[in-house]
C-alpha atoms as a PDB file:
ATOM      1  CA  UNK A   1     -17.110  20.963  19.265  1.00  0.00           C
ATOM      2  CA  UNK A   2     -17.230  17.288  18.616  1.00  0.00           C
ATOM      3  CA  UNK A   3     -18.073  18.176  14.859  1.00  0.00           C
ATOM      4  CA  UNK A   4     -14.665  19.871  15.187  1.00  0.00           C
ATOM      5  CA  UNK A   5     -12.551  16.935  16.349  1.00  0.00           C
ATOM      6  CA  UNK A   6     -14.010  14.596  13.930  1.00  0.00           C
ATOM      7  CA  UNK A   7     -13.703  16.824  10.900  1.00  0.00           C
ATOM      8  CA  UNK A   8      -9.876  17.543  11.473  1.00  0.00           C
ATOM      9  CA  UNK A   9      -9.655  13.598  12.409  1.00  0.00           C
ATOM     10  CA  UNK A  10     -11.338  13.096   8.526  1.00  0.00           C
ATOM     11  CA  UNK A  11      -8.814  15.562   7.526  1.00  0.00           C
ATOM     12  CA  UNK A  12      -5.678  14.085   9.495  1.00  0.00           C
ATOM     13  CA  UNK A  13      -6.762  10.886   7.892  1.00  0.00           C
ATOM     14  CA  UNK A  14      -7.309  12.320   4.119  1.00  0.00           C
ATOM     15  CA  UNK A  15      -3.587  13.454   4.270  1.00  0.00           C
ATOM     16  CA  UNK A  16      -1.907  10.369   5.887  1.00  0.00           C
ATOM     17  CA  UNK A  17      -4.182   8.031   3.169  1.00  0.00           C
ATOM     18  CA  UNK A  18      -2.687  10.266   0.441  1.00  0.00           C
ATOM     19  CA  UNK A  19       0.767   9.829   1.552  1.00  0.00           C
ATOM     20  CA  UNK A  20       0.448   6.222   2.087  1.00  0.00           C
ATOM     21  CA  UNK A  21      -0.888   6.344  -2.466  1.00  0.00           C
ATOM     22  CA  UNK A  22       2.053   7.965  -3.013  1.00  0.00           C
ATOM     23  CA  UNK A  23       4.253   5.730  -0.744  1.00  0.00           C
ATOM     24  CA  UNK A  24       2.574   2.542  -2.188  1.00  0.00           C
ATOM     25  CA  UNK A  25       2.792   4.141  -6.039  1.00  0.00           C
ATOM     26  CA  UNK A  26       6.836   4.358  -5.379  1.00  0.00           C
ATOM     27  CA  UNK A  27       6.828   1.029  -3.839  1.00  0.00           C
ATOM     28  CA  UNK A  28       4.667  -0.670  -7.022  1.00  0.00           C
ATOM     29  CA  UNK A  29       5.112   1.265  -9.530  1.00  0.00           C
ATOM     30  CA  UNK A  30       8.800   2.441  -8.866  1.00  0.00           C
ATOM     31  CA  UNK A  31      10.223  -0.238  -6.871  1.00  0.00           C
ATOM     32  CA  UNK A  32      11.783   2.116  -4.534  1.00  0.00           C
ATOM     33  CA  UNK A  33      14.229   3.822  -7.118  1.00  0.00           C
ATOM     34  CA  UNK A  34      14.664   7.252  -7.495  1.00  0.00           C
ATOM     35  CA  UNK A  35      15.087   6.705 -11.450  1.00  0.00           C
ATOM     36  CA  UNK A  36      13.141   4.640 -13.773  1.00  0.00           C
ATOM     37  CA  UNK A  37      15.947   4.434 -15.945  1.00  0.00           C
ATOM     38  CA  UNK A  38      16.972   1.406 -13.298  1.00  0.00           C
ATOM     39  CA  UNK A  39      13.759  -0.096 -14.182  1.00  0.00           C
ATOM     40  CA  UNK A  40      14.442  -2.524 -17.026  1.00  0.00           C
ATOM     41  CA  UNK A  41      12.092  -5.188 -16.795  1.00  0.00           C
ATOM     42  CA  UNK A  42       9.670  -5.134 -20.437  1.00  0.00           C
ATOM     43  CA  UNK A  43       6.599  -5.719 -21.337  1.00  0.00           C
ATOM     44  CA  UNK A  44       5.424  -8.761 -18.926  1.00  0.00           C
ATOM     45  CA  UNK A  45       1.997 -10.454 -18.077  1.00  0.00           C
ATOM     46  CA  UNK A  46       1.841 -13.668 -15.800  1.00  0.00           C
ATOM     47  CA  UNK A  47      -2.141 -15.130 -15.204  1.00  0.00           C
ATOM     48  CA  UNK A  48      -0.945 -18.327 -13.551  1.00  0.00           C
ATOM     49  CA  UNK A  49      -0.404 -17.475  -9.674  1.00  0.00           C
ATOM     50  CA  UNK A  50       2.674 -18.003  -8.303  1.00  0.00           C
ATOM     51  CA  UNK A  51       4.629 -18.456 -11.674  1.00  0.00           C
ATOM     52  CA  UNK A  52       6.738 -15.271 -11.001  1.00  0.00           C
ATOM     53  CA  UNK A  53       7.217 -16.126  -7.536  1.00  0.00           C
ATOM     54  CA  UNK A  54       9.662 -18.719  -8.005  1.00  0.00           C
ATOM     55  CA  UNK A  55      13.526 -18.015  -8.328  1.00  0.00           C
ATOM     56  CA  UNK A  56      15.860 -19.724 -10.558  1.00  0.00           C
ATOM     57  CA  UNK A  57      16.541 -23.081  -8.561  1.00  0.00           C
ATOM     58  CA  UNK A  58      12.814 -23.487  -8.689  1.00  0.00           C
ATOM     59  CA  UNK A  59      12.119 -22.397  -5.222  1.00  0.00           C
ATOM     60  CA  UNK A  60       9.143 -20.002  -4.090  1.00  0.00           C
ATOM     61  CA  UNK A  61      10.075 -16.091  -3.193  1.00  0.00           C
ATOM     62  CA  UNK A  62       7.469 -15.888  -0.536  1.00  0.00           C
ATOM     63  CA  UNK A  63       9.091 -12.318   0.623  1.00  0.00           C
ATOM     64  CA  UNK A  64       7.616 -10.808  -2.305  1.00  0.00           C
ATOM     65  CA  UNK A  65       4.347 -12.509  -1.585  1.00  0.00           C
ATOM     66  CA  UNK A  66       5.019 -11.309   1.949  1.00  0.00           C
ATOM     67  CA  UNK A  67       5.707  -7.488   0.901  1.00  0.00           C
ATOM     68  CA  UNK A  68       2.597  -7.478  -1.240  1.00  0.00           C
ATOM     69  CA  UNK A  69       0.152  -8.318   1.716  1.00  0.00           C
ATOM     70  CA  UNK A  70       1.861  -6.083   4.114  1.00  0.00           C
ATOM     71  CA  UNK A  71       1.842  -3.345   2.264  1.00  0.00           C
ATOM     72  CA  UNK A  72      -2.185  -3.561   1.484  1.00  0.00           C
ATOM     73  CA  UNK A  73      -3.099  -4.030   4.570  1.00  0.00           C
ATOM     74  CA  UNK A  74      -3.055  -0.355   5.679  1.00  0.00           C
ATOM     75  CA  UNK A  75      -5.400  -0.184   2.334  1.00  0.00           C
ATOM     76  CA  UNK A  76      -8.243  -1.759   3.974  1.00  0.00           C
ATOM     77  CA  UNK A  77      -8.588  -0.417   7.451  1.00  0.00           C
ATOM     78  CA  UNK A  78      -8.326   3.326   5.588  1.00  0.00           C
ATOM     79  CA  UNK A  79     -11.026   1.714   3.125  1.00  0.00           C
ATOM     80  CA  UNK A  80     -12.475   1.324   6.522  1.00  0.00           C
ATOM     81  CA  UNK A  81     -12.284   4.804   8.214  1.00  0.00           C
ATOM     82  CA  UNK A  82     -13.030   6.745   5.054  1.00  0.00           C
ATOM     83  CA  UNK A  83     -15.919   4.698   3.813  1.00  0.00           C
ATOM     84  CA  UNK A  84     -17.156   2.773   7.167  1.00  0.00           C
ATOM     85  CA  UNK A  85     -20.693   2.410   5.663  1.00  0.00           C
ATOM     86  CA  UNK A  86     -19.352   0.430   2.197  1.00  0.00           C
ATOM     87  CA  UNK A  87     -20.123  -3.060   2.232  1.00  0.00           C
ATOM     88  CA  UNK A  88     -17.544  -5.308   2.445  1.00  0.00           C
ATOM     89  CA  UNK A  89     -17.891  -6.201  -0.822  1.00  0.00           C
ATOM     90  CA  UNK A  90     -17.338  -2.684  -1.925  1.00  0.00           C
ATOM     91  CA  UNK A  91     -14.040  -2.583  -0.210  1.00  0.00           C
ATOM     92  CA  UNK A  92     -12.458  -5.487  -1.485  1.00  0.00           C
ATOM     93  CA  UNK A  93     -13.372  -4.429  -5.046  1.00  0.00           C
ATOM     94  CA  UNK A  94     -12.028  -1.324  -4.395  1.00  0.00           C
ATOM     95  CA  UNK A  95      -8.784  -2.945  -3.302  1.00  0.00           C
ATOM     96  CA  UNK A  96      -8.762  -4.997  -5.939  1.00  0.00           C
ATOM     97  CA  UNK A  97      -9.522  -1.999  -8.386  1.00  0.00           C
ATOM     98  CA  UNK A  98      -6.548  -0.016  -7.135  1.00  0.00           C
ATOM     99  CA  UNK A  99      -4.393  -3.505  -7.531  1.00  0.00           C
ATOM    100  CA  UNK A 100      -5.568  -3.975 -11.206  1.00  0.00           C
ATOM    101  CA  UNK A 101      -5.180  -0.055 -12.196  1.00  0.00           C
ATOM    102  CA  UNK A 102      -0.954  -0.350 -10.538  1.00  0.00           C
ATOM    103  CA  UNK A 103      -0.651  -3.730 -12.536  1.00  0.00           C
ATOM    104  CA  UNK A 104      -2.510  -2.203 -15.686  1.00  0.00           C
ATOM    105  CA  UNK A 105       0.128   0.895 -15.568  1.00  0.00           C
ATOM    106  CA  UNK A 106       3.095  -1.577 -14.956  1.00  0.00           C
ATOM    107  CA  UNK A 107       2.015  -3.716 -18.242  1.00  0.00           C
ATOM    108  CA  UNK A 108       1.451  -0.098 -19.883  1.00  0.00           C
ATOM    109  CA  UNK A 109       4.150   1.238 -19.416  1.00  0.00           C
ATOM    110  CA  UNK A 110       6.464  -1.579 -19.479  1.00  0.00           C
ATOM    111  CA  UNK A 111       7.820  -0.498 -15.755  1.00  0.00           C
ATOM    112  CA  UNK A 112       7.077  -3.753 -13.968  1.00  0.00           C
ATOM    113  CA  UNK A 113       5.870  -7.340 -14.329  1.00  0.00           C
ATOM    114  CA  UNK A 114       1.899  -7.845 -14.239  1.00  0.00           C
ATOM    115  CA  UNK A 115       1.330 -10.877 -11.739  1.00  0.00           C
ATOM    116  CA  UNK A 116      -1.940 -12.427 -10.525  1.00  0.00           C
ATOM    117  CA  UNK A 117      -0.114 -13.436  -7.604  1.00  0.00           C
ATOM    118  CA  UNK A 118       0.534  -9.806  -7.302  1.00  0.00           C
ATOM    119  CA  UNK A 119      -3.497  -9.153  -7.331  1.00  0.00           C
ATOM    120  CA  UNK A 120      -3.991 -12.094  -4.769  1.00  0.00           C
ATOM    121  CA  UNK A 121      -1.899 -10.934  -2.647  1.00  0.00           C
ATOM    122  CA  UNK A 122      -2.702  -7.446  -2.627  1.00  0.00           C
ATOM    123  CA  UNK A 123      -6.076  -8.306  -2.539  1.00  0.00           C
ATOM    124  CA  UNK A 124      -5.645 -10.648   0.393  1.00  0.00           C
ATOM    125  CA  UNK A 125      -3.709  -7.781   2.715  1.00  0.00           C
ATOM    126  CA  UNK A 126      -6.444  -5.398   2.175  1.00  0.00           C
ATOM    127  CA  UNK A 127      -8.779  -8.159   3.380  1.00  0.00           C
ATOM    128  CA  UNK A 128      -6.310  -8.460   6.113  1.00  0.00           C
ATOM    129  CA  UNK A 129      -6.796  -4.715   6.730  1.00  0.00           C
ATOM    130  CA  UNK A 130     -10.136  -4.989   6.900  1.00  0.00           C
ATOM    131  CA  UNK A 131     -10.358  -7.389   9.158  1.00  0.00           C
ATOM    132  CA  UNK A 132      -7.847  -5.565  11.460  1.00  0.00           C
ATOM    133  CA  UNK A 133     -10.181  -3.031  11.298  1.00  0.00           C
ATOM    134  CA  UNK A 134     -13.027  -4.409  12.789  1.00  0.00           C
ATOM    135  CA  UNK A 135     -11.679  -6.148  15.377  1.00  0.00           C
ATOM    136  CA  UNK A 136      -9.828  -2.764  16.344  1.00  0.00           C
ATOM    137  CA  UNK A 137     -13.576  -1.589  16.256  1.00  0.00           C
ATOM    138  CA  UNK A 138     -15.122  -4.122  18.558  1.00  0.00           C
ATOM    139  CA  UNK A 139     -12.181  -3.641  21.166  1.00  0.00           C
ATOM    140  CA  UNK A 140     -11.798   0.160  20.674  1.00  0.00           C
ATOM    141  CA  UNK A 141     -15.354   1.023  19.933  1.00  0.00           C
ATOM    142  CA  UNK A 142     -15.559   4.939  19.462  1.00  0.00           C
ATOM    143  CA  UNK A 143     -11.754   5.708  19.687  1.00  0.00           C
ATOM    144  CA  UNK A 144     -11.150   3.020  16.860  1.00  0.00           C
ATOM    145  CA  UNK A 145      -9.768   6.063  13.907  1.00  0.00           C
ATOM    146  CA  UNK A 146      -8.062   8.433  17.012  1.00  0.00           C
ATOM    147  CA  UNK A 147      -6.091   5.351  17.869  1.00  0.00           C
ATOM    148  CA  UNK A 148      -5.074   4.652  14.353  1.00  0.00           C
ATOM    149  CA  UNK A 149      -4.510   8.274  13.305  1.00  0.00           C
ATOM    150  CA  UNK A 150      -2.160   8.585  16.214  1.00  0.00           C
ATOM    151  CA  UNK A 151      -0.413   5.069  15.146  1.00  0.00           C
ATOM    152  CA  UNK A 152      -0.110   6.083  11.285  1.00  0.00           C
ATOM    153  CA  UNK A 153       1.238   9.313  11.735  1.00  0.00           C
ATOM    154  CA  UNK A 154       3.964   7.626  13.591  1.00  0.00           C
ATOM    155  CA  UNK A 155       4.829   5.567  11.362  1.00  0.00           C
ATOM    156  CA  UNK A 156       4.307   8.046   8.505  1.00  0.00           C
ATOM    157  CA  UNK A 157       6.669  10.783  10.478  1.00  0.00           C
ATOM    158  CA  UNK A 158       9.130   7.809  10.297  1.00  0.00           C
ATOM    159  CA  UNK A 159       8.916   6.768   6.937  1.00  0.00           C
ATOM    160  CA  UNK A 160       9.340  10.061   5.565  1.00  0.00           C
ATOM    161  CA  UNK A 161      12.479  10.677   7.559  1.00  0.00           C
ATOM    162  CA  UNK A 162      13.769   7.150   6.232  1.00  0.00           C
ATOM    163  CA  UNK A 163      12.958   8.436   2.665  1.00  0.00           C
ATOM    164  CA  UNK A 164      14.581  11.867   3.600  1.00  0.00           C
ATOM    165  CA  UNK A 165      18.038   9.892   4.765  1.00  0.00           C
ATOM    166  CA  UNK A 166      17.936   7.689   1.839  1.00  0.00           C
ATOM    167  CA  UNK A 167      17.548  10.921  -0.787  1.00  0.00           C
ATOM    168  CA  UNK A 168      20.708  12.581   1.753  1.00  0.00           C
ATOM    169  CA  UNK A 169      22.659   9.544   1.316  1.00  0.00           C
ATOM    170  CA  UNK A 170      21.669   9.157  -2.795  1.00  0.00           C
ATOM    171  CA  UNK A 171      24.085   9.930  -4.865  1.00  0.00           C
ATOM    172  CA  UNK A 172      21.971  12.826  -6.723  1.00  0.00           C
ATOM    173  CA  UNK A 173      21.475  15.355  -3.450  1.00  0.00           C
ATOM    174  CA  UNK A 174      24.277  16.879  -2.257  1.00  0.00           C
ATOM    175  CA  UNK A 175      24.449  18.856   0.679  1.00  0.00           C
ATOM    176  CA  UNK A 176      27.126  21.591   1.106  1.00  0.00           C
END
């Protein structure tokens, strides 16, 4: 029976983690458009951190910074639920694969600007993650993935319906 719970908790988690890939692929890769016609940025590379972050009055974006970390940090603690025996190293350079592949495919295909700061920060909320992880661990001991099953597919349920009323309220769907 136990063998039960966890496997459809392994599942539950499977599907959430694949909807958060897809969320974070529209996010990176698509800048939350629904078109990448809109998406007219070229061909850009930037190896010195923090040169894209600044504005035109010289002045450092840290929201995008910001953004970047957030949105990794989910990364690691379901780096952390799906692959609890990795070492840590094996986590963060599977974060920092998945950052490198979404800044590869930006370069690529000329969709996005390729930023070091973009891999540090990335990089830095799936540490984040991780380290949310464990300490949910050490507090929550065998509940640790129930607890953040429950909490994601909150938060997923709410996302989607936030997508779902921004594709209503798009100019492209039209409901009669």
């Amino acid at each position: 029976m136990a063998d039960i719970k966890s496997e459809k908790r392994n599942t539950l988690t499977l599907v959430l983690f694949a909807i958060y890939l897809l969320a974070l692929t529209w996010l990176i890769l698509f800048k939350l458009q629904f078109s990448i016609a809109v998406m007219d940025e070229g061909r850009i590379i930037n190896l010195i951190p923090l040169l894209g972050s600044f504005d035109y009055n010289g002045v450092i974006r840290f929201s995008e910074i910001r953004v970047n970390i957030l949105a990794f940090i989910p990364l690691g603690i379901y780096i952390c639920m799906l692959k609890a025996p990795w070492s840590f190293v094996k986590k963060i350079l599977t974060i920092v694969g998945l950052t490198l592949t979404f800044e590869i495919i930006q370069f690529i295909f000329a969709i996005g600007r390729a930023d070091i700061t973009d891999v540090l920060g990335n990089t830095l909320g799936g540490i984040i993650g991780i380290g949310i992880y464990a300490l949910l661990s050490r507090v929550l001991k065998g509940r640790t993935n129930k607890v953040i099953n429950v909490l994601a597919a909150v938060f997923t349920i709410l996302a989607l319906l936030l997508v779902a009323l921004l594709l209503i309220s798009h100019r492209w769907v039209r409901i009669k």
